[in-house]
N, C-alpha and C. Protein backbone atom coordinates (compact mmCIF):
# COMPACT_ATOMS: atom_id res chain seq x y z
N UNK A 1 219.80 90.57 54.58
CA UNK A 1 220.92 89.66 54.68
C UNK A 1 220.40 88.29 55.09
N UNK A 2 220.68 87.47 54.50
CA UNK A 2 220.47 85.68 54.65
C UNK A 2 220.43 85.38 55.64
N UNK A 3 219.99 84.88 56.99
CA UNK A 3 220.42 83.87 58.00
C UNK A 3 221.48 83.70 58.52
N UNK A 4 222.23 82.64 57.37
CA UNK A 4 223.21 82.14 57.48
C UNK A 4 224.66 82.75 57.14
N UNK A 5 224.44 84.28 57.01
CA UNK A 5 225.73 85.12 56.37
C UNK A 5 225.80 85.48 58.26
N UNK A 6 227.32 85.82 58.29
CA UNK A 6 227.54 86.23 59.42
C UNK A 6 228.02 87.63 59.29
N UNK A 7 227.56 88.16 60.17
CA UNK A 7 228.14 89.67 59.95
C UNK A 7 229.37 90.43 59.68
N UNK A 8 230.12 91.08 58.72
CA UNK A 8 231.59 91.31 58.37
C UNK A 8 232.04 92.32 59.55
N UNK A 9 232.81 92.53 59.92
CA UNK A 9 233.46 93.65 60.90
C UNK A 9 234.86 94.17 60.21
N UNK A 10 234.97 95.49 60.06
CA UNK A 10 236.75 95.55 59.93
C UNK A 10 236.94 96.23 61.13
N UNK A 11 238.03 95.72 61.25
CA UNK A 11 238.58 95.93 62.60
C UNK A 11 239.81 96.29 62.21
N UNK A 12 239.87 97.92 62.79
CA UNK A 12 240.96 98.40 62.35
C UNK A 12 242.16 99.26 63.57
N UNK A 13 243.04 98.07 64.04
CA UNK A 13 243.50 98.73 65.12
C UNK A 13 245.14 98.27 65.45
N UNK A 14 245.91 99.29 65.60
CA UNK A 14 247.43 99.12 65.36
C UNK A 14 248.19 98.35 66.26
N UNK A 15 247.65 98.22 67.24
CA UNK A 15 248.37 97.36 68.35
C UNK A 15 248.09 95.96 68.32
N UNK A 16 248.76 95.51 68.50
CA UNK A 16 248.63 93.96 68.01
C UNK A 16 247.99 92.72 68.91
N UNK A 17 248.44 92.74 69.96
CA UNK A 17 247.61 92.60 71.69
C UNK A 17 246.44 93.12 71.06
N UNK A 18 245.64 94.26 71.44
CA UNK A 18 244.39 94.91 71.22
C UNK A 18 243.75 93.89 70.03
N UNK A 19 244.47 93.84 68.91
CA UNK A 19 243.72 93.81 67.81
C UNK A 19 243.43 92.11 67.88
N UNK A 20 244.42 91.47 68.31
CA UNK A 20 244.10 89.80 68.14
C UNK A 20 243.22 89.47 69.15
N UNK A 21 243.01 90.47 70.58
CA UNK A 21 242.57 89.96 71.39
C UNK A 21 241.03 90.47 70.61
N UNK A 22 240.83 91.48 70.09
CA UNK A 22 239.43 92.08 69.55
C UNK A 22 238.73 90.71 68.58
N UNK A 23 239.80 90.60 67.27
CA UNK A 23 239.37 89.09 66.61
C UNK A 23 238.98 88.36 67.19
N UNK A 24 239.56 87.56 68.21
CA UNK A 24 239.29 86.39 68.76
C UNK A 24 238.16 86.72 69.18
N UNK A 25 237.88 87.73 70.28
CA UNK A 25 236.21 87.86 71.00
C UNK A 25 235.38 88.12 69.58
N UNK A 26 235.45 88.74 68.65
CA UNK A 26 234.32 89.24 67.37
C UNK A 26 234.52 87.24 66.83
N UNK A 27 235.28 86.92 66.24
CA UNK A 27 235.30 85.63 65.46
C UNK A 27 234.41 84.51 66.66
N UNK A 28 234.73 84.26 67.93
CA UNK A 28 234.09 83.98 68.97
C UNK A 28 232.22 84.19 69.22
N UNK A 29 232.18 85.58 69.20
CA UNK A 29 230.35 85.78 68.79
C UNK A 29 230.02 85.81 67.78
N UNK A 30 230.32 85.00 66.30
CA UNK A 30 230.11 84.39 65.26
C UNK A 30 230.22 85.93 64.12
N UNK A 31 230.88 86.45 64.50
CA UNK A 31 231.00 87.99 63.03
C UNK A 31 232.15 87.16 62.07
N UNK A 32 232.25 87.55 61.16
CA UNK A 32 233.39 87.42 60.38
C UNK A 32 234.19 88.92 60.56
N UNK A 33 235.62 88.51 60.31
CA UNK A 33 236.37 89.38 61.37
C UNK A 33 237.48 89.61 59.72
N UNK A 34 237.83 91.16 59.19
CA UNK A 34 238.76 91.35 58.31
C UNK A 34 239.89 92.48 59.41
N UNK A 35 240.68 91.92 60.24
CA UNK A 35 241.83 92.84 60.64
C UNK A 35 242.75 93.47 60.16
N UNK A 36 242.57 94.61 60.61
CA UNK A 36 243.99 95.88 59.32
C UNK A 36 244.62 96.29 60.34
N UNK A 37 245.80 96.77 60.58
CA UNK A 37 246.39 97.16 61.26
C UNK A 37 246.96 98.91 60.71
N UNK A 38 246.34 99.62 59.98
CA UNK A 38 246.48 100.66 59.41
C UNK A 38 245.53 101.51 58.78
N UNK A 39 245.35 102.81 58.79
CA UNK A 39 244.24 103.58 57.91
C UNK A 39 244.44 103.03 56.57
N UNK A 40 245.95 102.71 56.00
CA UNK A 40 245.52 102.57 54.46
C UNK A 40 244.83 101.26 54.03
N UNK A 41 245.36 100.66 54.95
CA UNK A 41 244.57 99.16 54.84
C UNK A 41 243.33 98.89 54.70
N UNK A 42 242.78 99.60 55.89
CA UNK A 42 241.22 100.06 56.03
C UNK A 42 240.54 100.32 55.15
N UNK A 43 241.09 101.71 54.23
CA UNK A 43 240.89 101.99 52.96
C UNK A 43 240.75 101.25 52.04
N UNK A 44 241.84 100.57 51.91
CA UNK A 44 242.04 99.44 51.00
C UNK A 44 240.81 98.07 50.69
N UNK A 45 240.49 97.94 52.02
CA UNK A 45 239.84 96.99 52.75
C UNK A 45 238.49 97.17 52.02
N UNK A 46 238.13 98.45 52.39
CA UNK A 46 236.85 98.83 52.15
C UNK A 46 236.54 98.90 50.69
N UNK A 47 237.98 99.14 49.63
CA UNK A 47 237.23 99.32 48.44
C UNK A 47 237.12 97.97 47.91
N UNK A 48 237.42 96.97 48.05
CA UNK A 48 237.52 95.80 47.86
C UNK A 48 236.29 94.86 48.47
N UNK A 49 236.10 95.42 49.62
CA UNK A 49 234.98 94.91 50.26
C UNK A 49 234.07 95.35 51.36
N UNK A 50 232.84 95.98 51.09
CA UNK A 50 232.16 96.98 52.23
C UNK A 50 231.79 95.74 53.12
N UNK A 51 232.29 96.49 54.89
CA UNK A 51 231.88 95.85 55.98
C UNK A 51 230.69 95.89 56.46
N UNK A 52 229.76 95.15 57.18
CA UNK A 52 228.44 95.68 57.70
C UNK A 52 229.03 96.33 58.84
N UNK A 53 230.11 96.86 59.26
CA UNK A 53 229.92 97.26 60.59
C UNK A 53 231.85 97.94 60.42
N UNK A 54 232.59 99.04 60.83
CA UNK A 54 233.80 99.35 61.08
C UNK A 54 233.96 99.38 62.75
N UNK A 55 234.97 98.94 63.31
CA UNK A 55 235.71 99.47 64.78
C UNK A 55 236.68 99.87 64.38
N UNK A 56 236.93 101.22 65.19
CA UNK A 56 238.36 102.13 64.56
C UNK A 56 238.70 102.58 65.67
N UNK A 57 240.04 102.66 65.50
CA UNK A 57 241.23 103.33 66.20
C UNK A 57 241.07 104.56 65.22
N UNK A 58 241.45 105.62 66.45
CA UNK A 58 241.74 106.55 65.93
C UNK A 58 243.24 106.90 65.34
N UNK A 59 244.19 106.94 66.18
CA UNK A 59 245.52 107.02 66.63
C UNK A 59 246.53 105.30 65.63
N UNK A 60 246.56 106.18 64.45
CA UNK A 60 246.97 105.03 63.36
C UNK A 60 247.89 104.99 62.81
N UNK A 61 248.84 104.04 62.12
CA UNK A 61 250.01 104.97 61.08
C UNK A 61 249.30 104.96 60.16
N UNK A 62 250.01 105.77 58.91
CA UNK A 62 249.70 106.16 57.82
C UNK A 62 248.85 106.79 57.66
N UNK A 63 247.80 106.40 57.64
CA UNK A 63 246.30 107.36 57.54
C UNK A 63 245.58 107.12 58.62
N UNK A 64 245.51 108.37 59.37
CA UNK A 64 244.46 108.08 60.55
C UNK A 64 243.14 107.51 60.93
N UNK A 65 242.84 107.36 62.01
CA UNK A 65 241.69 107.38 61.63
C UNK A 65 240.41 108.12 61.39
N UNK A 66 241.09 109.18 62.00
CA UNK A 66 240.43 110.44 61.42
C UNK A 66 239.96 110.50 60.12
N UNK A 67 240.70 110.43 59.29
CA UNK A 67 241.05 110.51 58.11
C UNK A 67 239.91 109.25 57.33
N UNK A 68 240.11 108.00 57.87
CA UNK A 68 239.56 106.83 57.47
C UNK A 68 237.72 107.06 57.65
N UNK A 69 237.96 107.96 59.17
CA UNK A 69 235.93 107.93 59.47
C UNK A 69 235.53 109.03 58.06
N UNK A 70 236.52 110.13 58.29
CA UNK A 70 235.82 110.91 57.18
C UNK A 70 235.68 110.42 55.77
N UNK A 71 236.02 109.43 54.78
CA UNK A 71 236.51 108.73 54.37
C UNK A 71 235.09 108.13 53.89
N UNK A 72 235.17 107.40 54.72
CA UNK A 72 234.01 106.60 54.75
C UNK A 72 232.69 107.44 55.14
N UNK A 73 232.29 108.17 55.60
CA UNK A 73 231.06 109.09 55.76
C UNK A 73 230.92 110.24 54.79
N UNK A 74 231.95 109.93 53.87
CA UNK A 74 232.02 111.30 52.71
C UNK A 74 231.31 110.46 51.55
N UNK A 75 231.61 109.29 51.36
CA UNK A 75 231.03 108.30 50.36
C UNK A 75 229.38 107.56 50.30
N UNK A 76 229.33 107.47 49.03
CA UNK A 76 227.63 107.05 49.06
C UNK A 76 227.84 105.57 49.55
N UNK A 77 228.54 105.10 48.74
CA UNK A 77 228.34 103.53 48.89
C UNK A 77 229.02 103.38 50.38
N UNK A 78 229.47 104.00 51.33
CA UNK A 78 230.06 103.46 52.67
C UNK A 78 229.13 104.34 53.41
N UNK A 79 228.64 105.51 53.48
CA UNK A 79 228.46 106.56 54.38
C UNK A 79 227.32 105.81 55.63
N UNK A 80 227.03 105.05 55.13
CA UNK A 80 225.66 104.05 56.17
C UNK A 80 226.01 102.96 56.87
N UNK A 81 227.33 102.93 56.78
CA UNK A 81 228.12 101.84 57.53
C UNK A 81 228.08 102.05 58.82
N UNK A 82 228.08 101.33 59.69
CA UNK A 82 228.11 101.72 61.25
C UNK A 82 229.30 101.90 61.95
N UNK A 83 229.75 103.01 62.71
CA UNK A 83 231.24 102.94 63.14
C UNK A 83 231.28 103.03 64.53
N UNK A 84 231.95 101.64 65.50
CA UNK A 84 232.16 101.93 66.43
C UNK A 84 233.80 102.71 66.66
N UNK A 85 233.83 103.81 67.31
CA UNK A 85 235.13 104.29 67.39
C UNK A 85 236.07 103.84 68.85
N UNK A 86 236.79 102.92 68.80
CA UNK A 86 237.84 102.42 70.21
C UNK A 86 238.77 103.31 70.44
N UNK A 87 238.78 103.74 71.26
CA UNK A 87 240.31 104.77 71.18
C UNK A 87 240.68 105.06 72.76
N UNK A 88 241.96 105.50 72.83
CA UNK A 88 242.38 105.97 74.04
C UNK A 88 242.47 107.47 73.86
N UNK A 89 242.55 108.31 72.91
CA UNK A 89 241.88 110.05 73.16
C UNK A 89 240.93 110.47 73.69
N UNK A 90 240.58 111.76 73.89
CA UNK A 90 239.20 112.30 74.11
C UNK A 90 238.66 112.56 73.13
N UNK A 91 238.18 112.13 72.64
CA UNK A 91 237.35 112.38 70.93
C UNK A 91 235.52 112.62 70.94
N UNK A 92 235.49 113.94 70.67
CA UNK A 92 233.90 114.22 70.89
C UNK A 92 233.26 113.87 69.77
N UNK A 93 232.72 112.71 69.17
CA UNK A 93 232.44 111.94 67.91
C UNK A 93 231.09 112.80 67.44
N UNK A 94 231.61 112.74 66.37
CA UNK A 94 230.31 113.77 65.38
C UNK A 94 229.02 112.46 65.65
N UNK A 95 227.96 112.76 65.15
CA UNK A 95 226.87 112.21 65.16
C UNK A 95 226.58 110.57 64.03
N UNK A 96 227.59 111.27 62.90
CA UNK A 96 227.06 109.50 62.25
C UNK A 96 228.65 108.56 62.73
N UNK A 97 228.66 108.26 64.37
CA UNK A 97 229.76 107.69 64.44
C UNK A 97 228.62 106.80 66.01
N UNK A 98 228.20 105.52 65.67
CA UNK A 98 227.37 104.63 66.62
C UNK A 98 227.63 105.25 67.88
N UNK A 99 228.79 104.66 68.43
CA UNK A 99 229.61 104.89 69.48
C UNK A 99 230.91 105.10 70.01
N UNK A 100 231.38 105.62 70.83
CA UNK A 100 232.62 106.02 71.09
C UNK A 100 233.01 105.07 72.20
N UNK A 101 233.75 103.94 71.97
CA UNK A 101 234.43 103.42 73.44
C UNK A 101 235.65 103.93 74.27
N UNK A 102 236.20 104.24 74.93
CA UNK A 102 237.32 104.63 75.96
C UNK A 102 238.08 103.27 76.10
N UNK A 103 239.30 103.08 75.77
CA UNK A 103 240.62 101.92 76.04
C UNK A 103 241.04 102.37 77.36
N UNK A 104 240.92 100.90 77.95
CA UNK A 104 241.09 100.29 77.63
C UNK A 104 239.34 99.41 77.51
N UNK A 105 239.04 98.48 76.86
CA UNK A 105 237.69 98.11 77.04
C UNK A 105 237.87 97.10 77.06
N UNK A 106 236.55 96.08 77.78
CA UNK A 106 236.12 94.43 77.26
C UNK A 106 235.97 94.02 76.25
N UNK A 107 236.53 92.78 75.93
CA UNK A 107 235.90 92.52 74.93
C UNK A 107 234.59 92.38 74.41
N UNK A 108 233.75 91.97 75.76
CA UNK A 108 232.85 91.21 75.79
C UNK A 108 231.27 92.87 75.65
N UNK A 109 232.22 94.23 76.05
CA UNK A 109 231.57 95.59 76.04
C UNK A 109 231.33 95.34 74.31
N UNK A 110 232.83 95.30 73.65
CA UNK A 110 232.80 95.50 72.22
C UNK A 110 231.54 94.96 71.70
N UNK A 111 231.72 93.68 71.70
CA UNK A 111 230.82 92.77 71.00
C UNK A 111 229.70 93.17 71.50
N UNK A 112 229.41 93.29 71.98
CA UNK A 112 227.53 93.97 72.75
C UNK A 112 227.31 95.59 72.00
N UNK A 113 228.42 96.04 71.88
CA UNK A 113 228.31 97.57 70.93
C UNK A 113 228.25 97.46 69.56
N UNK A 114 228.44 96.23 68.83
CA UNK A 114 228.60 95.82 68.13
C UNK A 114 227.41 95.46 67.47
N UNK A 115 226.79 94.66 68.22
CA UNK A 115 225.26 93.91 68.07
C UNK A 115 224.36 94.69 68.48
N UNK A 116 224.16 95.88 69.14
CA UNK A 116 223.30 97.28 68.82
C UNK A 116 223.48 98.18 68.23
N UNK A 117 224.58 98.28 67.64
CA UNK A 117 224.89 98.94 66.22
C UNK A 117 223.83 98.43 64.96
N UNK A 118 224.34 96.82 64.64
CA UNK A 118 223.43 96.13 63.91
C UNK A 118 222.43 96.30 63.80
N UNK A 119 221.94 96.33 65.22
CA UNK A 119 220.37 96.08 65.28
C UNK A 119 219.93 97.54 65.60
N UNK A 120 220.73 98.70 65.24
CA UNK A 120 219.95 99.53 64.60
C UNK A 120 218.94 99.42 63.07
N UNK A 121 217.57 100.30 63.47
CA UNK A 121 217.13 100.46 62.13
C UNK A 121 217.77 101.58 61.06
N UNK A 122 218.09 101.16 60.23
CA UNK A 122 218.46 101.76 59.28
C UNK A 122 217.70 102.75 58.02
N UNK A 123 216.89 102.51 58.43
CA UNK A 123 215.67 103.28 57.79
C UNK A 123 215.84 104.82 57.41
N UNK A 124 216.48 105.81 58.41
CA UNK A 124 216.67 106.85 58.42
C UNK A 124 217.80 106.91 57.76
N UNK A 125 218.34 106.22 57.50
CA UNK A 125 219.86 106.13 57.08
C UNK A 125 219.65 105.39 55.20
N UNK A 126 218.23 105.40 54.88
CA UNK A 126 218.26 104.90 53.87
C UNK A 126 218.58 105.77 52.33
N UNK A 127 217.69 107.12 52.86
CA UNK A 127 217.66 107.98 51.85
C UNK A 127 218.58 109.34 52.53
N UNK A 128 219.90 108.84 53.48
CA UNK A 128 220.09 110.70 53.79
C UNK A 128 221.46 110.07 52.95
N UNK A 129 221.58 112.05 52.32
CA UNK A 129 223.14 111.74 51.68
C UNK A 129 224.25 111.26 52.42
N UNK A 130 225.31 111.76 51.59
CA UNK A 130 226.57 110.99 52.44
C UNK A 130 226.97 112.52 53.09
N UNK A 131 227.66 112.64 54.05
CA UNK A 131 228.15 114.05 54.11
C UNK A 131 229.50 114.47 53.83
N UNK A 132 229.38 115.32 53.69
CA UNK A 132 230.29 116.18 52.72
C UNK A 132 231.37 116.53 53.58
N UNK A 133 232.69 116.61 53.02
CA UNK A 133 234.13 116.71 53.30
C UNK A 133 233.99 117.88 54.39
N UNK A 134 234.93 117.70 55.42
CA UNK A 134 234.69 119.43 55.99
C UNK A 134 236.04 120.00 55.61
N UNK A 135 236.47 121.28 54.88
CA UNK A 135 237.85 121.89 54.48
C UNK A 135 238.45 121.79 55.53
């Protein structure tokens, strides 16, 4: 990636407080920021345009986010995307999910989970498949 490209984020989170206050801190440490307020959006979001990086709510209308991580980790072209998961559940996050934050959080936590996500190597993540649906 160029220099001068700034990193994409979707940020996908239903509360509206939460979600503007999340933009402002991500648009703030220079990411480019696409906000959805819904799983289908997300969806939507993604086929239109892959993010370097997802933050997800779990707890969504329409399509969860349940629904949205599997979604995206079932697919070739998304499955290497990095997902931080924000949520207020107890959610024991499968393994290709970066990190799990607990709500309420900092902003200032996000953005730092954010930028070691990134600056993971991706290497291992170059040649593994995508994984497969669970019934």
């Amino acid at each position: 990636m160029p220099s001068f490209e700034r990193p994409t984020v979707l940020l996908v989170e239903d509360d509206d407080a939460t979600r503007e206050m999340f933009d402002y801190a991500l648009r703030m440490a220079g990411f480019a920021v696409t906000p959805v307020r819904d799983g289908f959006a997300a969806l939507r979001s993604i086929e239109q345009q892959c993010p370097d990086i997802v933050v997800l709510d779990l707890d969504l209308p329409h399509v969860s986010g349940f629904d949205v991580h599997q979604e995206i980790v079932s697919h070739a072209e998304t499955c290497r995307i990095p997902i931080v998961v924000v949520t207020g559940t107890n959610w024991q996050a499968p393994s290709e999910v970066f990190r799990t934050l607990r709500k309420p959080i900092a902003s200032d936590i996000l953005v730092s989970t954010i930028e070691q996500a990134l600056a993971q190597p991706r290497e291992e993540l170059a040649n593994a498949p995508p994984r497969t649906r669970q019934p």
